[in-house]
Protein backbone atom coordinates (compact mmCIF):
# COMPACT_ATOMS: atom_id res chain seq x y z
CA UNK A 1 131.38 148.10 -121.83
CA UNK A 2 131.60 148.47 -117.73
CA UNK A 3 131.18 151.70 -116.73
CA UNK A 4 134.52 152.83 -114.75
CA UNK A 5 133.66 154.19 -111.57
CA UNK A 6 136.86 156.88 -111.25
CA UNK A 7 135.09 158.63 -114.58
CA UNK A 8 133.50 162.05 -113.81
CA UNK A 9 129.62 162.11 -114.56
CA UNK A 10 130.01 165.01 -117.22
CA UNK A 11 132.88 162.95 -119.19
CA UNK A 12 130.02 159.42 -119.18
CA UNK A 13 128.33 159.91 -122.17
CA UNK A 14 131.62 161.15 -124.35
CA UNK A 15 133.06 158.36 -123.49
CA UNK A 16 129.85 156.11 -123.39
CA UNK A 17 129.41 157.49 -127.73
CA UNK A 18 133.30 156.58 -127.94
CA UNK A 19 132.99 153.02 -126.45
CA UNK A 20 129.63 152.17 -128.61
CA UNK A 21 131.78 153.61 -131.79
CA UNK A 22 134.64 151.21 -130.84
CA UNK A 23 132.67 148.24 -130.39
CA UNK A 24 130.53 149.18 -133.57
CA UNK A 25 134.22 149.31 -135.35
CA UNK A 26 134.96 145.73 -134.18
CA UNK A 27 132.04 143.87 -135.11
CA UNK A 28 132.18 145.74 -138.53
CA UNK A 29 135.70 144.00 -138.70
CA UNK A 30 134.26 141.02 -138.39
CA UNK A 31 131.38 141.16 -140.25
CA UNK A 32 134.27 141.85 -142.98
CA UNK A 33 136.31 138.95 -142.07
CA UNK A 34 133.36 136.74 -141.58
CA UNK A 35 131.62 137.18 -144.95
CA UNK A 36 134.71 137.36 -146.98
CA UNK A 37 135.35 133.76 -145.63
CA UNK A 38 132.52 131.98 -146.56
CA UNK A 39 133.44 132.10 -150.09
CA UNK A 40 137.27 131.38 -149.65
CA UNK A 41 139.09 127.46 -148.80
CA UNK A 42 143.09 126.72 -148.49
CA UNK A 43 144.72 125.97 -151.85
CA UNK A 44 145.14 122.33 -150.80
CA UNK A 45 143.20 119.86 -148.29
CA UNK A 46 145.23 118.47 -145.61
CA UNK A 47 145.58 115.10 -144.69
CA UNK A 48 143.08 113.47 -142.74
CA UNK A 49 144.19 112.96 -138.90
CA UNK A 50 142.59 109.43 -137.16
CA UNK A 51 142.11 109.17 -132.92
CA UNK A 52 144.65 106.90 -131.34
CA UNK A 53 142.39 103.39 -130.56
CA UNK A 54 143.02 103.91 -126.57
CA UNK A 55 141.45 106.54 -124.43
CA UNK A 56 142.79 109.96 -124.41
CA UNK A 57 143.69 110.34 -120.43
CA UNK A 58 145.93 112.17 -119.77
CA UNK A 59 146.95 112.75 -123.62
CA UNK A 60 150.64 114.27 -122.88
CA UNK A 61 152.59 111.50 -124.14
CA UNK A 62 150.18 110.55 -126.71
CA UNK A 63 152.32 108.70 -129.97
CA UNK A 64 153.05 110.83 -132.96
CA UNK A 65 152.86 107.82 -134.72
CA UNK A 66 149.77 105.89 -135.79
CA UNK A 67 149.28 102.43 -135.05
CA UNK A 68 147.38 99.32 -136.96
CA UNK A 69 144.58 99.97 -134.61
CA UNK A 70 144.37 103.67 -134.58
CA UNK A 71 143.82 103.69 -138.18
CA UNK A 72 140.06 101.31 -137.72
CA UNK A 73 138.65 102.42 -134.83
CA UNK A 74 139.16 104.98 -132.27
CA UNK A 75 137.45 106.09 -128.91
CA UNK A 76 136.79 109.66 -127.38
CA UNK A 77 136.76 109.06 -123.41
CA UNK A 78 134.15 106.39 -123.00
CA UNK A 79 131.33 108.50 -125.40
CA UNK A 80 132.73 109.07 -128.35
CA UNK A 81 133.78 106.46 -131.17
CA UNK A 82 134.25 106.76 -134.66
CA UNK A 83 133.41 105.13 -137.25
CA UNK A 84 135.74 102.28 -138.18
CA UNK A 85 134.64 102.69 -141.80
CA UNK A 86 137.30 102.23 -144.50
CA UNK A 87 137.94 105.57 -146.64
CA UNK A 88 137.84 105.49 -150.34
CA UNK A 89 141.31 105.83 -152.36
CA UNK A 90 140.38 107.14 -154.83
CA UNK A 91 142.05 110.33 -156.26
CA UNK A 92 140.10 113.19 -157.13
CA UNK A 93 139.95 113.79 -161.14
CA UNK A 94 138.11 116.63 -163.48
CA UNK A 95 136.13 114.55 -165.28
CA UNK A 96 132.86 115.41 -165.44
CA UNK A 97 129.94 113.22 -167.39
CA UNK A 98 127.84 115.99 -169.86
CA UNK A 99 124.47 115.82 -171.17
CA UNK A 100 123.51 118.31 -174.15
CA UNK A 101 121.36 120.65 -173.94
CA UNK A 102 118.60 120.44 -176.78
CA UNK A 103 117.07 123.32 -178.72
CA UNK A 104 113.49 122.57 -177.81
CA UNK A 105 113.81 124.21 -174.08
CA UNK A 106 113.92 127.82 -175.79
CA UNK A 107 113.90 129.14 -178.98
CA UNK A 108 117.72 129.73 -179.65
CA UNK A 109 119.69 131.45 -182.88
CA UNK A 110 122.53 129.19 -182.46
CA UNK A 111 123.01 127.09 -185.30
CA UNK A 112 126.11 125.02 -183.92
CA UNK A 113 125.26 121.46 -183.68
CA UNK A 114 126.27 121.23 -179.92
CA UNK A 115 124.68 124.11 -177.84
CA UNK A 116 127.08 124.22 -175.39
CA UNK A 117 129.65 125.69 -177.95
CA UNK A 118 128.65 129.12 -177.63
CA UNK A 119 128.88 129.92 -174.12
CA UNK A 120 132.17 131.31 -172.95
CA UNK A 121 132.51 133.10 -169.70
CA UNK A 122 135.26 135.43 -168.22
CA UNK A 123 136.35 134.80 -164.85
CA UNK A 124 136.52 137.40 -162.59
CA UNK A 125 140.36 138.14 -160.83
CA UNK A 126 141.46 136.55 -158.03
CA UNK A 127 138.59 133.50 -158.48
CA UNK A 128 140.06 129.84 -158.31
CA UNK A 129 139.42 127.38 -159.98
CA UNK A 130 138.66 123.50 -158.30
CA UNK A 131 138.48 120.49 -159.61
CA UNK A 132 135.05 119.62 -158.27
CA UNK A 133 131.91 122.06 -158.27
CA UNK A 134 132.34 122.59 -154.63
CA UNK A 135 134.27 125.19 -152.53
CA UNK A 136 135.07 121.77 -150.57
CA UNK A 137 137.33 120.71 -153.54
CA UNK A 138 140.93 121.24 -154.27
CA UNK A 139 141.90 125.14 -155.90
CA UNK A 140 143.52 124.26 -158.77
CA UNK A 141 145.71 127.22 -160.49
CA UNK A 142 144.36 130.62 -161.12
CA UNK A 143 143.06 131.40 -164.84
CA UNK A 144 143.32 134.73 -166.67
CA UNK A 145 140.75 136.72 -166.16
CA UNK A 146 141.08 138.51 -169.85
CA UNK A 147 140.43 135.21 -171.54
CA UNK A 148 136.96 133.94 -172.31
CA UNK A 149 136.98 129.89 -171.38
CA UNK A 150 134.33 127.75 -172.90
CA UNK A 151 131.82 126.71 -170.79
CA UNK A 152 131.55 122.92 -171.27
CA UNK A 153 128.43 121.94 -168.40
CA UNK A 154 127.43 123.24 -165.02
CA UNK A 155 126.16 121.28 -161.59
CA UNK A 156 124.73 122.50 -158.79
CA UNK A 157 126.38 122.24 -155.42
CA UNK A 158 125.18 120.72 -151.95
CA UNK A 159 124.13 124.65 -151.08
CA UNK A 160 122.14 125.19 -154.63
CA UNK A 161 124.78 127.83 -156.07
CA UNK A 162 125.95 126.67 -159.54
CA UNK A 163 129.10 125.83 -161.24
CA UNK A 164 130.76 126.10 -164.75
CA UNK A 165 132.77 123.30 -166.09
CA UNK A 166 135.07 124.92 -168.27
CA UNK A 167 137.96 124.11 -170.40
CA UNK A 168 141.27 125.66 -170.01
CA UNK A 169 143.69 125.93 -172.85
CA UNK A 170 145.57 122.71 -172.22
CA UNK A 171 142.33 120.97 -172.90
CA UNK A 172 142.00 120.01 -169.34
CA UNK A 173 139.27 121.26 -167.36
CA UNK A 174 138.39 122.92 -164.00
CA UNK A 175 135.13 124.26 -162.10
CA UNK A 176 134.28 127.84 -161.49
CA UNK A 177 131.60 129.32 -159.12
CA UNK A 178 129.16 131.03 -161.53
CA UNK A 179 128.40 134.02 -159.30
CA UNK A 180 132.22 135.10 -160.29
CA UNK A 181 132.04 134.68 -163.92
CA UNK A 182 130.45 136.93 -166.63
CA UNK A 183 129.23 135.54 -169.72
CA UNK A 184 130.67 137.11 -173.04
CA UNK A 185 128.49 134.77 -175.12
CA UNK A 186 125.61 132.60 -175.54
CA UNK A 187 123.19 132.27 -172.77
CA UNK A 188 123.28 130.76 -168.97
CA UNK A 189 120.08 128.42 -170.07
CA UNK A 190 119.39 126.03 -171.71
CA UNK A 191 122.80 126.18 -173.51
CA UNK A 192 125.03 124.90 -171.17
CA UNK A 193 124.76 120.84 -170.56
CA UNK A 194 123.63 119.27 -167.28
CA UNK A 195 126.78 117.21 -166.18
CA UNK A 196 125.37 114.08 -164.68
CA UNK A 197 128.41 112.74 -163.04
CA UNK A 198 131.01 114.97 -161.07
CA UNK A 199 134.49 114.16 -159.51
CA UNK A 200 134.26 112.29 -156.30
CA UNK A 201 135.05 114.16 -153.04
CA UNK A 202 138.24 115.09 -152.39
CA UNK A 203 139.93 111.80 -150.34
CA UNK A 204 142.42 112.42 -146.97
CA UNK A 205 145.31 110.51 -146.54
CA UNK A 206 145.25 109.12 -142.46
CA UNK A 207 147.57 110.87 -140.34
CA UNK A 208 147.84 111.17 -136.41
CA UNK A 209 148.26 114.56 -135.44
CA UNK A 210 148.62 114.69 -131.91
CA UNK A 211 151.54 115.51 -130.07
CA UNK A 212 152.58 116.00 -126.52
CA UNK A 213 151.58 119.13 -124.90
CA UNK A 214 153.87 122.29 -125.48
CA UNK A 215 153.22 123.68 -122.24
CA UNK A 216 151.29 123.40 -119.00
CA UNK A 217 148.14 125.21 -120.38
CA UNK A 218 147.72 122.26 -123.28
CA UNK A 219 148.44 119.90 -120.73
CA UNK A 220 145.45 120.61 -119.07
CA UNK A 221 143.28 121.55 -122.26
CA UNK A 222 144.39 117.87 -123.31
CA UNK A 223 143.55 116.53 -119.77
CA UNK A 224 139.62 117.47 -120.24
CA UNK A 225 137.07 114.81 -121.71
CA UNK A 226 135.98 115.30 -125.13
CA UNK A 227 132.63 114.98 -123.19
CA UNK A 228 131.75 115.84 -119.79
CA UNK A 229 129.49 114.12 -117.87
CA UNK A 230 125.85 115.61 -116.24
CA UNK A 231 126.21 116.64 -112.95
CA UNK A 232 123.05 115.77 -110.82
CA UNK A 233 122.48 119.09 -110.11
CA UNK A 234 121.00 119.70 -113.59
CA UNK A 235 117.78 117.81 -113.27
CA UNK A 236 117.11 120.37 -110.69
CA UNK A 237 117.73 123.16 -112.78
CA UNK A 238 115.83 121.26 -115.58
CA UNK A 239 112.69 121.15 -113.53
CA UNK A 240 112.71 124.48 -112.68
CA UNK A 241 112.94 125.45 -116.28
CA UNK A 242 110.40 123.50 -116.42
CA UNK A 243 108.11 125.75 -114.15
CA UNK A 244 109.07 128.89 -115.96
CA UNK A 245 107.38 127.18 -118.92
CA UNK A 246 110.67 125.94 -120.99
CA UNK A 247 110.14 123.61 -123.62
CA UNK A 248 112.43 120.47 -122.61
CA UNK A 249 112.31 119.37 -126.43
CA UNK A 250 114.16 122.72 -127.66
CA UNK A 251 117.46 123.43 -127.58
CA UNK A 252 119.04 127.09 -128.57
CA UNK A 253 122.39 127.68 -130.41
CA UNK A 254 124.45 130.59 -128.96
CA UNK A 255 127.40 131.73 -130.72
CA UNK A 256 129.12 133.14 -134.37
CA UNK A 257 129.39 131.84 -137.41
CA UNK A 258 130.20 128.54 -137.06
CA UNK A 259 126.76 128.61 -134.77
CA UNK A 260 124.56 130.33 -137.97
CA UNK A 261 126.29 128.07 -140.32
CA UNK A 262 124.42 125.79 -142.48
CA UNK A 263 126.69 122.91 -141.88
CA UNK A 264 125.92 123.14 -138.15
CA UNK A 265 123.49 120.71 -137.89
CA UNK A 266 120.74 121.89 -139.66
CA UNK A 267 121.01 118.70 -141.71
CA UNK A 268 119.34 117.08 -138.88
CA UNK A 269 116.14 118.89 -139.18
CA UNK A 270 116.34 118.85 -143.34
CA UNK A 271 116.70 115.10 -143.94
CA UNK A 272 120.94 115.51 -145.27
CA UNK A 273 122.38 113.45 -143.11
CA UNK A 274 123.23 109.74 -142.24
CA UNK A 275 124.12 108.55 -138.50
CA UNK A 276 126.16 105.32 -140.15
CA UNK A 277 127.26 103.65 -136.76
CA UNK A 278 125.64 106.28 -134.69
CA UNK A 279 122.15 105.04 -135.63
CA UNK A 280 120.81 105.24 -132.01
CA UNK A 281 121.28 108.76 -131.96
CA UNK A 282 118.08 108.90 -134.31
CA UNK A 283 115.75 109.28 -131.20
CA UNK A 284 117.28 112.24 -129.41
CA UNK A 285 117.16 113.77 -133.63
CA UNK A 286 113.57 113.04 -133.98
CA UNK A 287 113.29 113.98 -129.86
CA UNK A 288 114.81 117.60 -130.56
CA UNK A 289 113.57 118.20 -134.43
CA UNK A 290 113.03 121.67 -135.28
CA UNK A 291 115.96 123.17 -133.34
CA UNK A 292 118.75 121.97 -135.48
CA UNK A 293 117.91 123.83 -138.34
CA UNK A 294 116.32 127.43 -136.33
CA UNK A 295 117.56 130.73 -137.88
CA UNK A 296 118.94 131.54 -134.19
CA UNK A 297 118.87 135.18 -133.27
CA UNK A 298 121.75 134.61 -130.63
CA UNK A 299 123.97 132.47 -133.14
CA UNK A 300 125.20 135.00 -135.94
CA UNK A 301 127.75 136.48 -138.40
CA UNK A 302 130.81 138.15 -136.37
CA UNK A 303 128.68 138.04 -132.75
CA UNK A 304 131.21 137.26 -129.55
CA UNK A 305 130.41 137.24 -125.91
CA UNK A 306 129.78 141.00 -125.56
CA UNK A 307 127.51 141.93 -128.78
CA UNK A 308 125.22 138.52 -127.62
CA UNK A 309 124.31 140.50 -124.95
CA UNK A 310 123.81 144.30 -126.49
CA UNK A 311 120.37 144.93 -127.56
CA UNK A 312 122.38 147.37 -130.59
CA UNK A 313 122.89 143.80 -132.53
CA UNK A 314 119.07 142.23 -131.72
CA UNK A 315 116.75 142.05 -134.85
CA UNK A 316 114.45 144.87 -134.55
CA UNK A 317 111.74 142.44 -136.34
CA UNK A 318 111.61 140.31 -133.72
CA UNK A 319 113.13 141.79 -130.11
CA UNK A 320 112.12 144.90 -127.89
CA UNK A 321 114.10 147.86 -128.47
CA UNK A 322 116.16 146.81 -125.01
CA UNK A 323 116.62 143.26 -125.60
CA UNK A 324 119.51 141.73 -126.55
CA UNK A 325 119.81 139.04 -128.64
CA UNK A 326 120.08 136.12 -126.02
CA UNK A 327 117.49 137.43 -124.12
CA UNK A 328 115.60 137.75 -127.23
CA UNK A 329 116.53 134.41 -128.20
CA UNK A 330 115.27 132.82 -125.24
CA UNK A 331 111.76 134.60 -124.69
CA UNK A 332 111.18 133.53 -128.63
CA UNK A 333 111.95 129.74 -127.95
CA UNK A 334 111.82 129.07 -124.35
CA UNK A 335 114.29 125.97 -124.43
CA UNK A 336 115.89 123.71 -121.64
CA UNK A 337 118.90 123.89 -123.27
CA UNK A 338 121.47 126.33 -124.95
CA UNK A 339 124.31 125.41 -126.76
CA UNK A 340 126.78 127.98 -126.74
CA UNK A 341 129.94 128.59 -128.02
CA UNK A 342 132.62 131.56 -128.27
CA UNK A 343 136.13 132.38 -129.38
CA UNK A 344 137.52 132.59 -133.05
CA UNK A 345 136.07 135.81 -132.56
CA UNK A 346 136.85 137.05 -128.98
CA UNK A 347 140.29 135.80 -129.12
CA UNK A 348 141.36 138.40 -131.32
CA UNK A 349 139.87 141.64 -129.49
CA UNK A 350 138.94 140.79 -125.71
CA UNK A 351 141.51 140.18 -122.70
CA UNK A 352 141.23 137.25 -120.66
CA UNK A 353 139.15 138.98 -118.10
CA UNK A 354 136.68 140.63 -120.10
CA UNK A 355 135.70 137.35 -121.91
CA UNK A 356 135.38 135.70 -118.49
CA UNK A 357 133.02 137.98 -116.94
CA UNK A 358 130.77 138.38 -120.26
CA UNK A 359 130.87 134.40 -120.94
CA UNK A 360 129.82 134.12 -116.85
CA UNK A 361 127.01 136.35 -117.63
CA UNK A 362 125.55 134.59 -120.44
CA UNK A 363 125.96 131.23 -117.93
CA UNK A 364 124.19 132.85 -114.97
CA UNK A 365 121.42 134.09 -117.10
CA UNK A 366 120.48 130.87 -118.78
CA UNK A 367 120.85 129.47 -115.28
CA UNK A 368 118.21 131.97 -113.84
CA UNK A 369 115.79 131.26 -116.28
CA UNK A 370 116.12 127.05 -116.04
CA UNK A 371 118.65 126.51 -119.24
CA UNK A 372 120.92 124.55 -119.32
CA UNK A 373 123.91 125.75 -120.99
CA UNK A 374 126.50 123.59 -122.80
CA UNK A 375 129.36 125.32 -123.25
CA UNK A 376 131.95 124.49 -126.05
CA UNK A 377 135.56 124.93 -126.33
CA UNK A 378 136.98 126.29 -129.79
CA UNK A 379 139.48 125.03 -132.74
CA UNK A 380 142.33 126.98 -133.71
CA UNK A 381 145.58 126.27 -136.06
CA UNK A 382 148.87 125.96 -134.91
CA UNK A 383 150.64 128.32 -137.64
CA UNK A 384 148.75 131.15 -134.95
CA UNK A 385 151.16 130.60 -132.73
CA UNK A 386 151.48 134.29 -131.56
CA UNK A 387 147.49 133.84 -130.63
CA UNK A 388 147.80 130.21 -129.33
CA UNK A 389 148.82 130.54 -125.99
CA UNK A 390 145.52 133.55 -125.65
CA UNK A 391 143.80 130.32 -127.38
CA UNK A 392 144.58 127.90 -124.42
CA UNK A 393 143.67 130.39 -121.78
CA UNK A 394 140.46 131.12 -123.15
CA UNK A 395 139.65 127.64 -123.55
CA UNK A 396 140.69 126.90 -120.25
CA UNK A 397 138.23 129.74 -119.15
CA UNK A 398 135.29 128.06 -120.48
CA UNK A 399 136.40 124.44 -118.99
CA UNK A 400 136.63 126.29 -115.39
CA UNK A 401 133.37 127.64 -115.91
CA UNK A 402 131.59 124.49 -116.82
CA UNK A 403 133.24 122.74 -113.64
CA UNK A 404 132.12 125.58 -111.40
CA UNK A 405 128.60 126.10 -112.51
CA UNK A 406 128.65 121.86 -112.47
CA UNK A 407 127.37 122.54 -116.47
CA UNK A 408 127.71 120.08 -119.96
CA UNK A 409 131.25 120.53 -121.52
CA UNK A 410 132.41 119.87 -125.19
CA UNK A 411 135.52 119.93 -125.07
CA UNK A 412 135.91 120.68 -129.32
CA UNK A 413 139.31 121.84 -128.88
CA UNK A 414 140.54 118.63 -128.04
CA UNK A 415 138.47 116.44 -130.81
CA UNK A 416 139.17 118.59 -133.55
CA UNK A 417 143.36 118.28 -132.54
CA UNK A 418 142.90 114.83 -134.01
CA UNK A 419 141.87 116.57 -137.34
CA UNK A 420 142.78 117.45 -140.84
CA UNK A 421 144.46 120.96 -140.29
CA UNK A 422 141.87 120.76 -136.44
CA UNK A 423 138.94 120.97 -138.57
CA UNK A 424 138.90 124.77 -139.72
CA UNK A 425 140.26 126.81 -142.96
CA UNK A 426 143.32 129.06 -142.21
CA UNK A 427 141.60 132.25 -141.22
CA UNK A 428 141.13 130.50 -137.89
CA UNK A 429 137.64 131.78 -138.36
CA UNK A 430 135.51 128.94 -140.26
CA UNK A 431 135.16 125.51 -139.46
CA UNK A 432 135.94 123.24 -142.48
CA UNK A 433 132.60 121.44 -143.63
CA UNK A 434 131.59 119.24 -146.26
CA UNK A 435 129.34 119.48 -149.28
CA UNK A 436 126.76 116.82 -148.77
CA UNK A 437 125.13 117.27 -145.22
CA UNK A 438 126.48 115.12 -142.21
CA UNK A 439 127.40 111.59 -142.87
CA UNK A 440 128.68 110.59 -139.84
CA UNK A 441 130.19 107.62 -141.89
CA UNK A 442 133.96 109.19 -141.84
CA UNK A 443 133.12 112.64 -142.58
CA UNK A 444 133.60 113.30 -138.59
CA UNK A 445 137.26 112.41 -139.22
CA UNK A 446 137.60 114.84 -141.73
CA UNK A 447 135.85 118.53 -141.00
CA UNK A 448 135.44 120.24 -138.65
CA UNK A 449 131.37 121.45 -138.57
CA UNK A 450 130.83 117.23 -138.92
CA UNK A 451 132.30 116.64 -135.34
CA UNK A 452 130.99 118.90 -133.67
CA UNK A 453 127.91 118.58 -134.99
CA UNK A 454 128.20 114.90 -134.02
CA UNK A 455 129.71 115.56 -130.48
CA UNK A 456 126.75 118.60 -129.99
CA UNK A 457 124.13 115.40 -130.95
CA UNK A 458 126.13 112.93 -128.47
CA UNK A 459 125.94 115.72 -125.73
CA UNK A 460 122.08 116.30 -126.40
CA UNK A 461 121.51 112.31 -126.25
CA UNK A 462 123.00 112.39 -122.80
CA UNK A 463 121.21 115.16 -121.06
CA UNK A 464 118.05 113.67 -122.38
CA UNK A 465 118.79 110.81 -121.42
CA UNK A 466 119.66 112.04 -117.55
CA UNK A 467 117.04 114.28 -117.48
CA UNK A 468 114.14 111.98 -118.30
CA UNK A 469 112.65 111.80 -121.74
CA UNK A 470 109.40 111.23 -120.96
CA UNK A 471 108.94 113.75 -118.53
CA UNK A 472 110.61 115.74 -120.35
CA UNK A 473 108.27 116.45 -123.36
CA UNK A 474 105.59 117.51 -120.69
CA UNK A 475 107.20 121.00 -121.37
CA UNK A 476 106.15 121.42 -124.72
């Protein structure tokens, strides 16, 4: 926190202890909210939302209505255009494909004919059920958590974690995340069958979304390219990154969780992923391979535009004992570029000014030491709408920042508008993601950590290509 300069020197440290305690409170909060979330999804998936076909400028008076053409192809500004690939219909079932285990894997006491009969599991309160093994799949009515349920197979998810197939009293079936069951009998392994097949993902009905701005701060917010252009300016600051020894084929990520996530394109450094129409995007991914998938020590659980920069939340393992995370960050990797983003988080504890003058540091630092910072606007749902007009103005913040610094804008707030439910779960805290990597075949349509990881790739394609590829690697 700012010190205030009215305070009298013997009251500083009091209140200095009861400001640290404060902020300590607040990012515990969060750390709450934050970790409670990742294992928690809406009860149903909305319906998919399409771009209109024309360009988005201005997007006031934008249809509510889609048209023939909206619904094949559709066009961000001039940079951005999705893919005009046709979406499967088919519905969702809970039919599931099981091989039986066999009695040779480990010596077993069972003497039922099929293994998988004696494996029964309790679910633990409050867990849903889905009708995929997925948290990415529909939540399908609760179960009672005093019955044991007959485990009839299990799968493994995108993520590794493992799910139960079981059978509910009705004789139908549903999927349960293992981690919130407890087996009442038989074993885990090798009792319980393989399945080899597993419901399809869940399929969104095309919607436009869209609608004329409520008020003069939207109008603006929808005003704003979904991707800025690069201002000549940063080839100048590029080369003098260059001299202070940045690499110019690393990029940082800057931000909370939807920065640390998994989903947020570290697929593009693990092989998960499939560009579809975006194909020539496959040289800045091999140009910029090994940043998409960094553990980044400025992009974590429940951080916001203050704790980024307070060396209290830096990993001791790795950072001085005054170095904050960005700083710490940036020493580490040395790259030309940072992506940054901030808000889910801010939005709900800082005022206006205080995230403007924090966010402006973190911009004038990577400045000083040759980075170029992309900054990112943020997501948020519409039910909020107590928090929606703090929302737009903190958007707006960022946007004025990136024009006055002349710095890369994604303007996320804006793509995501056009999708299912703006592309994050109802805490207003987690962008929605799916559960096979990035195919940017459709699934940019559909959640949220898919375009922006696709509009974060687009932006990273056109700085290198303004700044110079070739020269560009002499950095390294």
């Amino acid at each position: 926190m700012p010190p205030v300069p009215s305070t009298p020197t013997s009251r500083r440290p009091l209140i200095a202890i009861i400001g640290a305690v404060l902020i300590m409170a607040t990012i515990l909060i969060l750390l709450v909210v934050e970790i409670s979330g990742h294992y928690s999804r809406a009860a149903s998936l909305p319906t998919l939302a399409v771009l209109p076909s024309d360009t988005p400028t201005p997007l006031a008076t934008a249809s509510a209505t889609p048209t023939a053409a909206s619904t094949s192809k559709a066009t961000f500004a001039s940079t951005f255009t999705l893919s005009p690939t046709p979406f499967d219909s088919a519905t969702p079932t809970n039919t599931a494909t099981v091989v039986e285990a066999t009695a040779t894997a480990e010596p077993t006491d069972v003497s039922a004919t099929t293994l998988t009969d004696v494996v029964r599991v309790k679910v633990k309160a409050g867990s849903p059920v889905r009708n995929g093994p997925g948290l990415w799949f529909d939540a399908l009515e609760g179960v009672n958590n005093t019955d044991p349920y007959l485990v009839q197979a299990y799968a493994k998810d995108f993520y590794g974690a493992t799910w139960y197939l079981i059978i509910l009293p009705d004789a139908k079936t549903a999927w349960v995340f293992a981690a919130s069951t407890e087996i009442v009998s038989g074993k885990a392994a090798p009792q319980i069958a393989l399945a080899v097949t597993i419901p399809p993902m869940p399929t969104l009905t095309p919607t436009f979304t869209l609608t004329p701005a409520a008020d003069h701060l939207e109008s603006q917010l929808q005003a704003i390219p979904v991707l800025s252009d690069i201002s000549p300016t940063m080839r100048d600051l590029y080369l003098k990154g260059q001299k202070l020894g940045d690499h110019g084929n690393v990029f940082a990520k800057v931000g909370d969780c939807n920065t640390e996530s998994d989903s947020f394109m570290r697929p593009l450094d693990n092989g998960t992923y499939r560009l579809g129409p975006y194909s020539p995007l496959q040289k800045t991914v091999s140009f910029f391979k090994g940043s998409f998938a960094r553990e980044s020590i400025a992009g974590q659980i429940g951080f916001n535009v203050i704790t980024v920069q307070d060396s209290l939340w830096a990993n001791p393992k790795y950072c001085g004992a005054n170095e904050s995370p960005l700083n710490c960050e940036y020493r580490l990797l040395h790259p030309s570029i940072a992506v940054v983003m901030f808000g889910a988080n801010d939005v709900l504890f800082l005022t206006p000014k205080l995230y403007e003058s924090h966010l402006r540091q973190i911009v004038e630092q990577s400045l000083n030491q040759g980075i170029i910072p992309v900054l990112t606007t943020f997501t948020w749902h519409d039910y909020d709408t107590q928090a929606s007009a703090k929302v737009m103005e903190f958007n707006l913040i960022i946007a004025r920042l990136a024009q006055e610094y002349q710095i890369p804008l994604i303007n996320f707030w804006l793509a995501s508008q056009y999708l299912p439910e703006h592309g994050i779960n109802r805490d207003n805290a987690h962008l929605s993601f799916a559960g096979d990597g990035l195919q940017f075949t459709g699934d940019e349509t559909r959640w949220g950590h898919s375009l922006r990881s696709l509009l974060t790739l687009q932006m990273l394609d056109k700085l290198r290509t303004a700044l110079g590829e070739d020269s560009s690697a002499a950095g390294q």
